[in-house]
Protein backbone atom coordinates (compact mmCIF):
# COMPACT_ATOMS: atom_id res chain seq x y z
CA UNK A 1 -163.41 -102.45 -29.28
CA UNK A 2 -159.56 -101.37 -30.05
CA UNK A 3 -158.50 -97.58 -30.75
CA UNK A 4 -156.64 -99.84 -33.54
CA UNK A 5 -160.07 -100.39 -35.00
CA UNK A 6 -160.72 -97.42 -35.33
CA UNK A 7 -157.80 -95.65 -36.67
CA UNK A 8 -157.86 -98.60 -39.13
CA UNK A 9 -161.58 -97.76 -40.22
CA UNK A 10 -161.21 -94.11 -40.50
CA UNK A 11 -157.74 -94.59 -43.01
CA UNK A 12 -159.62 -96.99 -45.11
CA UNK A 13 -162.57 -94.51 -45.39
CA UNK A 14 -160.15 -91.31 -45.72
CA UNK A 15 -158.38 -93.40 -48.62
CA UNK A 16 -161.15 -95.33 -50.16
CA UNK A 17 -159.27 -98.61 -50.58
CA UNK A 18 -158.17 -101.08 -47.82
CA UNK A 19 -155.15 -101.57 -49.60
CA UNK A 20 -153.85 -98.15 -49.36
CA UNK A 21 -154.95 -97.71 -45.97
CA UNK A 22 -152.81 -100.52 -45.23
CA UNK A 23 -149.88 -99.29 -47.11
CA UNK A 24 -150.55 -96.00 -45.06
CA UNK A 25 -150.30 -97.99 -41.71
CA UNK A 26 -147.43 -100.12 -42.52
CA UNK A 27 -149.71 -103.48 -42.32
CA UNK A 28 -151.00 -106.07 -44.10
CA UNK A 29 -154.11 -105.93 -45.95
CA UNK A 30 -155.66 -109.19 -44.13
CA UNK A 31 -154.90 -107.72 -40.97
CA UNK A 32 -156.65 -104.64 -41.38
CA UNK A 33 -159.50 -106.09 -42.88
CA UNK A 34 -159.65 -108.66 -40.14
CA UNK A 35 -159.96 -105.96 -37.89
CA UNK A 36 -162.48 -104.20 -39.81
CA UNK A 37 -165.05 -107.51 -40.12
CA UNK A 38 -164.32 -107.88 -35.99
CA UNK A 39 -165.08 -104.51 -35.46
CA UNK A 40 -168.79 -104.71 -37.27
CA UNK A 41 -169.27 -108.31 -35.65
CA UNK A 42 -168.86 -106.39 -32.61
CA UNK A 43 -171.37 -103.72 -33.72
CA UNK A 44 -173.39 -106.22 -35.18
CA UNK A 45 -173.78 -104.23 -38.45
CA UNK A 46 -172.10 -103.31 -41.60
CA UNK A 47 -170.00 -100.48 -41.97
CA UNK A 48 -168.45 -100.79 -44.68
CA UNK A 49 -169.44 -101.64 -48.61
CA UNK A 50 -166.05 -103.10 -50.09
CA UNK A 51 -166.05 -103.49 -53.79
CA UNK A 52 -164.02 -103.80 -57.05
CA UNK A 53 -163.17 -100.31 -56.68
CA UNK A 54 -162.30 -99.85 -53.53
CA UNK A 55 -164.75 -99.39 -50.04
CA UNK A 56 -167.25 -96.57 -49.51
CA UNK A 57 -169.31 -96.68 -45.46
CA UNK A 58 -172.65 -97.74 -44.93
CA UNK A 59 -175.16 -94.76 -43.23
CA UNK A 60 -174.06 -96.52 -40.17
CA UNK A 61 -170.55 -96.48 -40.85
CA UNK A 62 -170.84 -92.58 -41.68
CA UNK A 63 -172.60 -92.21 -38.24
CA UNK A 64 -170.03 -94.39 -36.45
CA UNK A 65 -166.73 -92.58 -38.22
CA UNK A 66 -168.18 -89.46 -37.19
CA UNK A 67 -167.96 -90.26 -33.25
CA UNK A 68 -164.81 -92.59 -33.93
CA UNK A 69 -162.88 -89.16 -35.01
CA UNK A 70 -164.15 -87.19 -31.92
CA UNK A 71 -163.31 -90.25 -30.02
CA UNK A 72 -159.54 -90.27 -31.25
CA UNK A 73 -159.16 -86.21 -30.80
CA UNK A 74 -160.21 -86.47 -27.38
CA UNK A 75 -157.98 -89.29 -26.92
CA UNK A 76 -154.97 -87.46 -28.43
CA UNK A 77 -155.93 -84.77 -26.12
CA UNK A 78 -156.02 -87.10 -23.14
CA UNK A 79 -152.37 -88.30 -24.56
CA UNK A 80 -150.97 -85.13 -24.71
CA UNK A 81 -152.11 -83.81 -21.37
CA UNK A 82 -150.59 -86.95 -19.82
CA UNK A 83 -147.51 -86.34 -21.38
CA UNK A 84 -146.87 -82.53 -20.72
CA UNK A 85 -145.76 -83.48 -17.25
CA UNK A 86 -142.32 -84.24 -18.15
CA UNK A 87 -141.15 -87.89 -17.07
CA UNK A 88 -137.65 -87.98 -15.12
CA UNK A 89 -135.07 -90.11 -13.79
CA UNK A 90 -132.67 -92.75 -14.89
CA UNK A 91 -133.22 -95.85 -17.15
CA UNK A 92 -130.94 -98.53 -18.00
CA UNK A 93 -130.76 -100.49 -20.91
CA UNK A 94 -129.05 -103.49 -22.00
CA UNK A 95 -128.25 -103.74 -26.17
CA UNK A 96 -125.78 -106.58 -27.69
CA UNK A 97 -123.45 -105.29 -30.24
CA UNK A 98 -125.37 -106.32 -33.13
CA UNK A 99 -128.25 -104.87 -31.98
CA UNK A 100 -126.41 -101.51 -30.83
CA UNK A 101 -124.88 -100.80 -34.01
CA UNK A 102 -128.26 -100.43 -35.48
CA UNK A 103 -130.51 -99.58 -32.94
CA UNK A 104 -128.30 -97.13 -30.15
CA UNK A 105 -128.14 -93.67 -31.55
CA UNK A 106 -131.76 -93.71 -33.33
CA UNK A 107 -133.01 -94.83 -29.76
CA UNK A 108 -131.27 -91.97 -28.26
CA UNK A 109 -131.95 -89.50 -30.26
CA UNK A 110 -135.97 -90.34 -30.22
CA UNK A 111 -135.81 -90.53 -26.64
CA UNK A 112 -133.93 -86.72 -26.65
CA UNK A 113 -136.32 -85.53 -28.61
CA UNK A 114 -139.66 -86.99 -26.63
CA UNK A 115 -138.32 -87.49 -23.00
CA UNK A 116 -135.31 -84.98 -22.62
CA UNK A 117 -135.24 -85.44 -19.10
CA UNK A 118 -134.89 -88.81 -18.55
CA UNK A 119 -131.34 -90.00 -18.36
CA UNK A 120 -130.68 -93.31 -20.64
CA UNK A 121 -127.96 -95.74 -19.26
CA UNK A 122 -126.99 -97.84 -22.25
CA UNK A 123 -125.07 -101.46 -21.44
CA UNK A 124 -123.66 -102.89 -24.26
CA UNK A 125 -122.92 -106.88 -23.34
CA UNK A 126 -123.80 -110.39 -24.65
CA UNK A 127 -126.87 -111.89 -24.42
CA UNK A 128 -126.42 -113.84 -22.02
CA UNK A 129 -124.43 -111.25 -19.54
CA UNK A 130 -127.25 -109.00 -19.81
CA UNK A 131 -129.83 -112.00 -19.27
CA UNK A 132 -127.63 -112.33 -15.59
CA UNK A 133 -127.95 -108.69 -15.18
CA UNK A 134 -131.90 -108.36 -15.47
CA UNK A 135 -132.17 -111.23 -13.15
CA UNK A 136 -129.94 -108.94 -10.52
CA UNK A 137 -131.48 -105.77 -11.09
CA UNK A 138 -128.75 -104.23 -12.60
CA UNK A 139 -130.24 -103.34 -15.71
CA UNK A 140 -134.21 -102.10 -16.19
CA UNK A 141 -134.61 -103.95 -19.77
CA UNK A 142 -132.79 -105.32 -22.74
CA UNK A 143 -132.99 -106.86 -26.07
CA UNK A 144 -131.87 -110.09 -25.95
CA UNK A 145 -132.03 -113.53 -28.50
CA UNK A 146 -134.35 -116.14 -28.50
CA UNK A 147 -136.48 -116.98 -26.35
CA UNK A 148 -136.06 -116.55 -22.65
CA UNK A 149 -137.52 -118.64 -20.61
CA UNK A 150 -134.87 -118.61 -17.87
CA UNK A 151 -137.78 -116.32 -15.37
CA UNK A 152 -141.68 -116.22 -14.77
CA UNK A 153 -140.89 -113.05 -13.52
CA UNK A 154 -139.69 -111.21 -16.58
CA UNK A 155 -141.97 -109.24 -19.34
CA UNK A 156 -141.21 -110.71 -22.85
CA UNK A 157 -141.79 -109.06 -25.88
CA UNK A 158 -141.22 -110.22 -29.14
CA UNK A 159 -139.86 -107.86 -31.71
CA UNK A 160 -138.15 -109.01 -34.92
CA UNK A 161 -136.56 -112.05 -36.36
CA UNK A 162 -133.10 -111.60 -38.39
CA UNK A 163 -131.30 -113.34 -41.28
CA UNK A 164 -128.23 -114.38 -40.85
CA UNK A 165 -125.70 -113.44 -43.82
CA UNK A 166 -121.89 -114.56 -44.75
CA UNK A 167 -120.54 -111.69 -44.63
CA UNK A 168 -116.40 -110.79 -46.57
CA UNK A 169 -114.57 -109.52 -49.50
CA UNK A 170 -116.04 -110.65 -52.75
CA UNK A 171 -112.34 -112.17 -53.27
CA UNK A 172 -112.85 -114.81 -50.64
CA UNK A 173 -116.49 -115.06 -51.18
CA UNK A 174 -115.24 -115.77 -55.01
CA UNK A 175 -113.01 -118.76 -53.77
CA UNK A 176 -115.54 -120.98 -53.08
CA UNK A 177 -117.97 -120.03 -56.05
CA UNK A 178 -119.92 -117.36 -54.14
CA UNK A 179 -121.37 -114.20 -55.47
CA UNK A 180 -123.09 -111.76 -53.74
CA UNK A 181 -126.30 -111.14 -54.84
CA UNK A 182 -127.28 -114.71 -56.73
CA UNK A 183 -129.78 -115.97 -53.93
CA UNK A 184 -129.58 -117.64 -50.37
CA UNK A 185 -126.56 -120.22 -50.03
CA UNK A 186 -126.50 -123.09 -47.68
CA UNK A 187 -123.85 -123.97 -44.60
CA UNK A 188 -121.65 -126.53 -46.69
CA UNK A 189 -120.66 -123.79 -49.12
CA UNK A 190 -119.42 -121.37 -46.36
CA UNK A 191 -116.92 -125.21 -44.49
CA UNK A 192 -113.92 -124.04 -47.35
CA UNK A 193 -113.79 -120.33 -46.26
CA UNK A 194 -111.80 -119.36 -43.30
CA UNK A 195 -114.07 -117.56 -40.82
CA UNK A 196 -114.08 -115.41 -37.87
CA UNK A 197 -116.72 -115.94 -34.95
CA UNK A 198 -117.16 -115.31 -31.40
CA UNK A 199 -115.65 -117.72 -28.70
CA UNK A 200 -118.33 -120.42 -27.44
CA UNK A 201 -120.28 -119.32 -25.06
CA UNK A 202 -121.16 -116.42 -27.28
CA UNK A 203 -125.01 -117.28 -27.97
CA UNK A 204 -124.94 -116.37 -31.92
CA UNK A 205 -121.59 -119.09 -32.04
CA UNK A 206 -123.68 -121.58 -30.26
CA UNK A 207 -126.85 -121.58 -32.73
CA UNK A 208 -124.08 -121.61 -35.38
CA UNK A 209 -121.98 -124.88 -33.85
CA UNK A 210 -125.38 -126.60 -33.90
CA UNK A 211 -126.31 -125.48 -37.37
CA UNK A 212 -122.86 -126.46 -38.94
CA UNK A 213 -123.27 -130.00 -36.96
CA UNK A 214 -126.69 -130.49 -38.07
CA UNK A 215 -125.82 -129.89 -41.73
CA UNK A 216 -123.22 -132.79 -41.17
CA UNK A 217 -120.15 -130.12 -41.94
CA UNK A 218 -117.13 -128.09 -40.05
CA UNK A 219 -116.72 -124.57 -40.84
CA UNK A 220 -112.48 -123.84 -41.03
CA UNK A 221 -112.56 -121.41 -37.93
CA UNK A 222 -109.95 -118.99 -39.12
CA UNK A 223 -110.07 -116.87 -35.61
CA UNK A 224 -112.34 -116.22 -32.65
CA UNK A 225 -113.00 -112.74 -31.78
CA UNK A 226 -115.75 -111.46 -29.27
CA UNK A 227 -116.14 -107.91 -30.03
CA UNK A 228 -118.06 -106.67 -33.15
CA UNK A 229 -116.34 -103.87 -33.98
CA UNK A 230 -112.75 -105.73 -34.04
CA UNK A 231 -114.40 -108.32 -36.03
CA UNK A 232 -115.99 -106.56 -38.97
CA UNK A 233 -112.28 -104.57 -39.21
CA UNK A 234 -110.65 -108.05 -39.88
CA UNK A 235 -112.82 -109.14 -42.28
CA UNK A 236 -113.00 -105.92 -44.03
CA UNK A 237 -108.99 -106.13 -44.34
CA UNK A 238 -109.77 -109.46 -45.74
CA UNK A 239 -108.48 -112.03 -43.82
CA UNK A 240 -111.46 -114.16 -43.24
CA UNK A 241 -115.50 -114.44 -43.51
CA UNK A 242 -118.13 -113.91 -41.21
CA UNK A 243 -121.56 -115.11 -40.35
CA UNK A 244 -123.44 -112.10 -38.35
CA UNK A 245 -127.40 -110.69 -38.83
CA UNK A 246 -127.54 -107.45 -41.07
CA UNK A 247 -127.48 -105.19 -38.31
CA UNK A 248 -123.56 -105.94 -38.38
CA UNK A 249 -122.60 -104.04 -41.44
CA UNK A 250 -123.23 -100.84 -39.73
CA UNK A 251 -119.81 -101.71 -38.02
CA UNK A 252 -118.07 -101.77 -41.17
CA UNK A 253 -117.45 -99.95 -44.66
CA UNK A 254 -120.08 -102.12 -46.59
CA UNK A 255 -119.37 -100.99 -49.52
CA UNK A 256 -115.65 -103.02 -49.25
CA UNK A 257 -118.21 -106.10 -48.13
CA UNK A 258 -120.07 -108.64 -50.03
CA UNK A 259 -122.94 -110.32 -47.89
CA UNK A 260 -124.96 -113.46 -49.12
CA UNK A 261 -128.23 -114.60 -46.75
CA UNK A 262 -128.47 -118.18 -45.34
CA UNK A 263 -130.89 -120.26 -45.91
CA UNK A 264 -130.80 -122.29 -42.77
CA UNK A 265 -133.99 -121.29 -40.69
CA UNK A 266 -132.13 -122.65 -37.63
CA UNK A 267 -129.50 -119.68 -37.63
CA UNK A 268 -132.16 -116.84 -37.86
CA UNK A 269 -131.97 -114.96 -34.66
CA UNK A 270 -135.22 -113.94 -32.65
CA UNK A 271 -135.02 -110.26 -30.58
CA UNK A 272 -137.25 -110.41 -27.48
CA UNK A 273 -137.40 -107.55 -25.51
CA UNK A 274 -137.05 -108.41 -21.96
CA UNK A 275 -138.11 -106.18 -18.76
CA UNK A 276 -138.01 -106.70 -15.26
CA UNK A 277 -142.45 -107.08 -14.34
CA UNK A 278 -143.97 -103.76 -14.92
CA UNK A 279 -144.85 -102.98 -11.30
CA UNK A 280 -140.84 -102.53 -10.62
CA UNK A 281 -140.68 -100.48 -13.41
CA UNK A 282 -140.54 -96.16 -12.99
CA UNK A 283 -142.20 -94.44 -15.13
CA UNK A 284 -139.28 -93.56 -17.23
CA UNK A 285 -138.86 -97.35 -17.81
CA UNK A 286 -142.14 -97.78 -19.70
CA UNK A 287 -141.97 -94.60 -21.29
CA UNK A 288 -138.54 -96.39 -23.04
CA UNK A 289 -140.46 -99.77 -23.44
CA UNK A 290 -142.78 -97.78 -25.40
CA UNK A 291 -140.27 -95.89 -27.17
CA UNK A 292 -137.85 -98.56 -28.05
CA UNK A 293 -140.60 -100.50 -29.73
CA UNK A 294 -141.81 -98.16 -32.05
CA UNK A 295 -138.46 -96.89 -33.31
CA UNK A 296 -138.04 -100.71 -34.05
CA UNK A 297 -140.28 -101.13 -35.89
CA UNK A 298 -139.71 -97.71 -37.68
CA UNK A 299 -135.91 -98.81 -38.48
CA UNK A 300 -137.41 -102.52 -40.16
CA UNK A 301 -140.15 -100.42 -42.26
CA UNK A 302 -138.03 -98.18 -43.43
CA UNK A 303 -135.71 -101.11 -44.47
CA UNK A 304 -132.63 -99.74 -42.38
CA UNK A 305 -132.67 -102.96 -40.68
CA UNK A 306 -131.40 -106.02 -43.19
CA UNK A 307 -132.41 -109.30 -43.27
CA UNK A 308 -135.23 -108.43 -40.08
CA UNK A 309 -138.58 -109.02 -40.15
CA UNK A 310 -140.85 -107.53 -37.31
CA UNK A 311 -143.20 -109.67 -34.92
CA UNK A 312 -147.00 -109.18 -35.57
CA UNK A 313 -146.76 -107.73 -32.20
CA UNK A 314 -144.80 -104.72 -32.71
């Protein structure tokens, strides 16, 4: 039996549909009636009649809610009590530009407002540099793309996969037939454009080399640039296209910026959060494990995050 289970029961009886329960809890329908139909397998009776009009409990589900609420309080209590000990000490984290733009100062200022006296150390770095740094202890976790694999040693957690979008003035997109806003375009529309990338090496240019050479087509590489910030100022001034996940436009005026999604499912870009193993972790570490994941997946359902889609894990 989850706590999950039960906060998922108790919404669907407080709102009399599963639906809006689900809309309440930010999940899918299926998965909260999945959990329901586990949850009375594991009782081994019904506790809940659904129907046309929405669900109502069984006397056995109006028994079970009952303890299931005093359960929860007592459980809140328990949280609460754990937490009024204030966690300190120092925490390092490791964030790629991309993922910085969008993610840095709403991390920082939940972790102000729950943990004010832990001390956040915030690395900004490519994927791979901060990959090398977990591995030498220099860093406590990081978000980093794709899968890896590289040690048994690490704690992986999936978080959110991202579109990638062409990103430039509607001029240039113009030039080779593109508007903004008319649907998903594919990589042999973008080979006429001049655009700006990082160097190789850089792990988003790598998935993009492959993807170009794959689709049998050679984008014009106008510049190479590896910081975000200097990039999305170039192509705002208009002097090339870029390919980058949503996050990027944060960098940027958008509203001098057109942005078209790919369709190429090999250029969508998987965040993994990566940790050293928990028993090297403080206290303050797992408090911003915890932390980090939920204002994740706050930012994608609130739909500050473009072009992501969270991991059924978050």
């Amino acid at each position: 039996m989850e706590l999950r289970q039960l906060k998922y029961l108790l919404s669907a009886v407080e709102c009399g549909s599963l639906g809006k329960a689900a809309a309440q809890l930010g999940v899918a329908t299926s998965a909260l009636s999945q959990q329901i139909s586990r949850l009375e397998s594991e009782l081994s009776t019904r506790i809940l009649v659904r129907s046309a009009s929405g669900v109502t409990p069984t006397e056995a589900g109006t028994l079970f809610c009952q303890h299931a609420t005093l359960a929860l309080r007592h459980i809140d209590a328990a949280v609460e009590a754990a937490q009024g000990a204030r966690l300190t000490g120092v925490v390092s984290l490791g964030l790629a530009p991309t993922t910085s733009s969008i993610l840095a100062l709403p991390l920082i200022q939940a972790m102000n407002r729950r943990y004010p006296d832990i001390r956040l150390q915030l690395v900004e770095g490519m994927s791979g540099h901060l990959s090398g740094m977990l591995k030498a202890r220099q860093i406590d976790l990081a978000v980093l793309f794709g899968p890896d694999n590289s040690s048994a040693s690490r704690d992986m957690t999936p978080l959110l996969d991202e579109t990638l979008f062409l990103i430039g003035r509607s001029e240039l997109l113009q030039q080779a037939n593109i508007a903004a806003g008319t649907g998903d375009l594919s990589l042999r529309q973008i080979a006429s454009l001049p655009v700006i990338l990082p160097s190789r090496g850089h792990g988003l240019r790598d998935s993009l080399d492959r993807a170009f050479a794959n689709a049998e087509c050679r984008p014009e590489i106008q510049m190479e640039i590896d910081s975000l910030a200097v990039i999305m100022e170039v192509v705002s001034a208009g002097l090339g296209v870029t390919i980058q996940p949503g996050a990027a436009l944060t960098r940027a005026p958008a509203k001098k910026l057109a942005f078209v999604p790919l369709t190429t499912s090999e250029v969508r870009r998987s965040n993994v959060l990566v940790s050293l193993p928990d028993h090297e972790l403080a206290p303050a570490a797992l408090a911003l494990r915890a932390q980090l994941r939920k204002v994740v997946a706050k930012l994608v359902r609130d739909g500050r995050w473009l072009g992501a889609v969270l991991h059924e894990s978050v």
